[in-house]
N, C-alpha and C. Protein backbone atom coordinates (compact mmCIF):
# COMPACT_ATOMS: atom_id res chain seq x y z
N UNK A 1 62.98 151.84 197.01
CA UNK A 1 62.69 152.77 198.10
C UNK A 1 63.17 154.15 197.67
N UNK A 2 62.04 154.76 197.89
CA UNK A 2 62.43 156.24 197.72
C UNK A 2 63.56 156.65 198.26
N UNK A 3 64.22 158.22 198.04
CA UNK A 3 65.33 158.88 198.80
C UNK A 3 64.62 159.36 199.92
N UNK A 4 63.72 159.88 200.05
CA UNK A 4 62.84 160.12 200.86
C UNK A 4 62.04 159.16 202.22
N UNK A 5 62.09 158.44 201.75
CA UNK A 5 61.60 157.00 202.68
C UNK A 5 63.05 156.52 203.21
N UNK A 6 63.85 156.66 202.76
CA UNK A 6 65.48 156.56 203.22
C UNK A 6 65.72 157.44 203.63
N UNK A 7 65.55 158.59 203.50
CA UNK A 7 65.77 159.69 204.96
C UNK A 7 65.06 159.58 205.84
N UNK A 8 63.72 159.00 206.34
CA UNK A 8 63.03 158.83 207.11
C UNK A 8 63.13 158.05 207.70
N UNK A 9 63.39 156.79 207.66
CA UNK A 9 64.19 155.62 208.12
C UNK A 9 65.31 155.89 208.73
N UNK A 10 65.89 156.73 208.13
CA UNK A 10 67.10 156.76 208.72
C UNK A 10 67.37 157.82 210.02
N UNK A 11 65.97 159.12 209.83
CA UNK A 11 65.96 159.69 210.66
C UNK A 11 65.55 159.31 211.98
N UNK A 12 64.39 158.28 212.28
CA UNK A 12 63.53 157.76 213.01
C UNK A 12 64.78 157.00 213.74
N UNK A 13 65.81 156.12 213.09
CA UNK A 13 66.78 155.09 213.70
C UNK A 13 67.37 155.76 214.75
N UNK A 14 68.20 157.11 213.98
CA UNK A 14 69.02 157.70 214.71
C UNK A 14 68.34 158.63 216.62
N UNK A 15 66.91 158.90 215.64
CA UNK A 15 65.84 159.20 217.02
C UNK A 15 66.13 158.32 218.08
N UNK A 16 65.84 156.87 217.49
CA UNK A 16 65.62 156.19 218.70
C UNK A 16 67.15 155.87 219.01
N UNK A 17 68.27 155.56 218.90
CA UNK A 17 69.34 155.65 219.11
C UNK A 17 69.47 156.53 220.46
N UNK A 18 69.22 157.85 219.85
CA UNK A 18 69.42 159.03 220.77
C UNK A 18 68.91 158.86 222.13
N UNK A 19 67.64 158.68 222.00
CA UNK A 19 66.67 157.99 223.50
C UNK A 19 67.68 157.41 223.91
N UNK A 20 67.23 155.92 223.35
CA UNK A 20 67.94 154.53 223.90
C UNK A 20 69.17 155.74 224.65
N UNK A 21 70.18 156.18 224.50
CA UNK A 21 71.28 156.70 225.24
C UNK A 21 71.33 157.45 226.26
N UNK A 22 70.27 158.30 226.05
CA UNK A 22 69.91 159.31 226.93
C UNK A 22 69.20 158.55 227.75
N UNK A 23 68.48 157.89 227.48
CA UNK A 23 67.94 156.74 228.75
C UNK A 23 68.82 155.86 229.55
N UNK A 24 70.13 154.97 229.20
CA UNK A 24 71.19 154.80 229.73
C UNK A 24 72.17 155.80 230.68
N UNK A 25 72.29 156.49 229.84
CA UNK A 25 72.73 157.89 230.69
C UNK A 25 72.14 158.45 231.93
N UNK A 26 70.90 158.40 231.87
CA UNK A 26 70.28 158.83 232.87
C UNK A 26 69.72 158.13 233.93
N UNK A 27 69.32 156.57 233.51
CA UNK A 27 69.86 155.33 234.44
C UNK A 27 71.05 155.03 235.30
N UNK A 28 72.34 155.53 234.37
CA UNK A 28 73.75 155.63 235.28
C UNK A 28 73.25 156.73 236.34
N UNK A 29 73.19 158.17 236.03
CA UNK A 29 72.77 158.66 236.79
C UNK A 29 72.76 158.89 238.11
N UNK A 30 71.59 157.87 237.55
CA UNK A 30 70.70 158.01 239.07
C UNK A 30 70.82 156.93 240.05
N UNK A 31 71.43 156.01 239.67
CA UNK A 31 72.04 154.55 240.49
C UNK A 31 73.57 155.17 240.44
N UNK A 32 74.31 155.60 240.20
CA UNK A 32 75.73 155.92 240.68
C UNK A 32 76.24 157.44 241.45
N UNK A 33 75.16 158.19 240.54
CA UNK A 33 75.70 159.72 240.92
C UNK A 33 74.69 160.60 241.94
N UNK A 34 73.36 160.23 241.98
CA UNK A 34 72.24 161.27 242.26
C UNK A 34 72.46 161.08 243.85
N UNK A 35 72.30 162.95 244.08
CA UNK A 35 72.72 162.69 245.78
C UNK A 35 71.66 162.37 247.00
N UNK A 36 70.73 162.09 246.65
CA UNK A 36 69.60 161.34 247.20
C UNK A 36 69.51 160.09 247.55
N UNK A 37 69.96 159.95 246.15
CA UNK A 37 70.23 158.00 246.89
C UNK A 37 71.46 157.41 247.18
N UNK A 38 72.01 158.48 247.51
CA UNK A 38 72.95 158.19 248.67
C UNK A 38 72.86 157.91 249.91
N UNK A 39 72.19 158.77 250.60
CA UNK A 39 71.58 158.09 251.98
C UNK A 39 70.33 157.72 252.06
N UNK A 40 70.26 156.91 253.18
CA UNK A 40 68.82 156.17 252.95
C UNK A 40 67.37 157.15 252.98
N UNK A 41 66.40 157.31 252.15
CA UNK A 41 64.98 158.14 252.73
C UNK A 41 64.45 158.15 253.95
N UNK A 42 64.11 159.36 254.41
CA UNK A 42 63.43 159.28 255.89
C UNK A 42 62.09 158.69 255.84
N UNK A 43 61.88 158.73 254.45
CA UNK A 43 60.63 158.16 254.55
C UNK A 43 60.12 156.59 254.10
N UNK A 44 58.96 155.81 254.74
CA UNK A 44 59.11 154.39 254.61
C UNK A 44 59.55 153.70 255.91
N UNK A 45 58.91 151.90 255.70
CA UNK A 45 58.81 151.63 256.61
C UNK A 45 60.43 151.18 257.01
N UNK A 46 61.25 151.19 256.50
CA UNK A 46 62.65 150.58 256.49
C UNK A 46 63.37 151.67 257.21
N UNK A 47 63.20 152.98 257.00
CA UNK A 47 64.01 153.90 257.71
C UNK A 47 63.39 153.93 259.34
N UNK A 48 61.80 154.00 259.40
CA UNK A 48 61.76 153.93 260.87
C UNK A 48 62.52 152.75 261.53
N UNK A 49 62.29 151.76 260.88
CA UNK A 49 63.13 150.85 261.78
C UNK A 49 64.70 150.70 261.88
N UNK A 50 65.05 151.70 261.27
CA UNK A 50 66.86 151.86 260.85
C UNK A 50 66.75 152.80 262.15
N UNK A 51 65.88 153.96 262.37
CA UNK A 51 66.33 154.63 262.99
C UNK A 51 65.87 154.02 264.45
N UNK A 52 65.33 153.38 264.68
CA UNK A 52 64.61 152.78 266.57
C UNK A 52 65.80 151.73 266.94
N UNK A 53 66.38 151.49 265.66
CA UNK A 53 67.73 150.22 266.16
C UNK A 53 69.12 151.15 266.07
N UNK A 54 69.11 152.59 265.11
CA UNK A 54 70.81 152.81 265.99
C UNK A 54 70.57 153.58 266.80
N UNK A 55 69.40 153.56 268.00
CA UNK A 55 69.51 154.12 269.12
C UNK A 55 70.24 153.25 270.89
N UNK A 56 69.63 151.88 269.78
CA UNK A 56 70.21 150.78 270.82
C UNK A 56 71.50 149.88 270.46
N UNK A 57 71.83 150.05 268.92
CA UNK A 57 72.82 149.45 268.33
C UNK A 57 74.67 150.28 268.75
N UNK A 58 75.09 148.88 269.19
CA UNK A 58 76.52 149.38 269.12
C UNK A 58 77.28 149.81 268.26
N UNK A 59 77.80 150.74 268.25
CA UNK A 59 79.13 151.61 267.32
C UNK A 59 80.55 151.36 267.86
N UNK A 60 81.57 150.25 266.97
CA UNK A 60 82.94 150.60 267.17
C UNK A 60 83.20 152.19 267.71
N UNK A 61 82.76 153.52 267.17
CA UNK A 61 82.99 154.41 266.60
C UNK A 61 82.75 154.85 268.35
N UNK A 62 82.06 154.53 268.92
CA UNK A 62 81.48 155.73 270.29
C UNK A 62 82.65 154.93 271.55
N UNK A 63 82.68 155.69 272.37
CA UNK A 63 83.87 155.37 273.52
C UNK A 63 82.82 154.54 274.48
N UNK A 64 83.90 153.57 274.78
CA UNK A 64 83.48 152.39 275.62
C UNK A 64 83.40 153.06 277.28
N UNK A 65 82.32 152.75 277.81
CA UNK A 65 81.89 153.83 279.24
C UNK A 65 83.31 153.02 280.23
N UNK A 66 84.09 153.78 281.02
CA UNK A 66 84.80 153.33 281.71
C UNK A 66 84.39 152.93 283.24
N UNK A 67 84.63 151.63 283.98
CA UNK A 67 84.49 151.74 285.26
C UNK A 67 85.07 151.73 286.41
């Protein structure tokens, strides 16, 4: 094998190396850090129904009506 065909090889490896990481990296991302998917989307059928149930859903959090 050439020196040449061995730099090329070797360049192409390290290419895909680089991806492969930067693709991990940016997978962490976006499942641990991105501030979007932090709270749920307004949009979709899962949020309308998140939002029609904590209108009727109880909260520890709200004061109990006194009588």
């Amino acid at each position: 094998m050439s020196t040449l065909n061995l730099t090329l090889v070797l360049f192409v490896g390290l290419l895909l190396v680089l991806v492969f990481v930067l693709f991990m990296a940016g997978l962490a991302y976006v499942t641990h850090r991105h501030p979007r998917l932090e709270k749920p989307s307004p949009s979709g059928s899962g949020a309308a129904a998140s939002s029609s149930r904590s209108s009727w859903a109880w909260s520890p959090s709200s004061p109990s009506p006194r009588k």
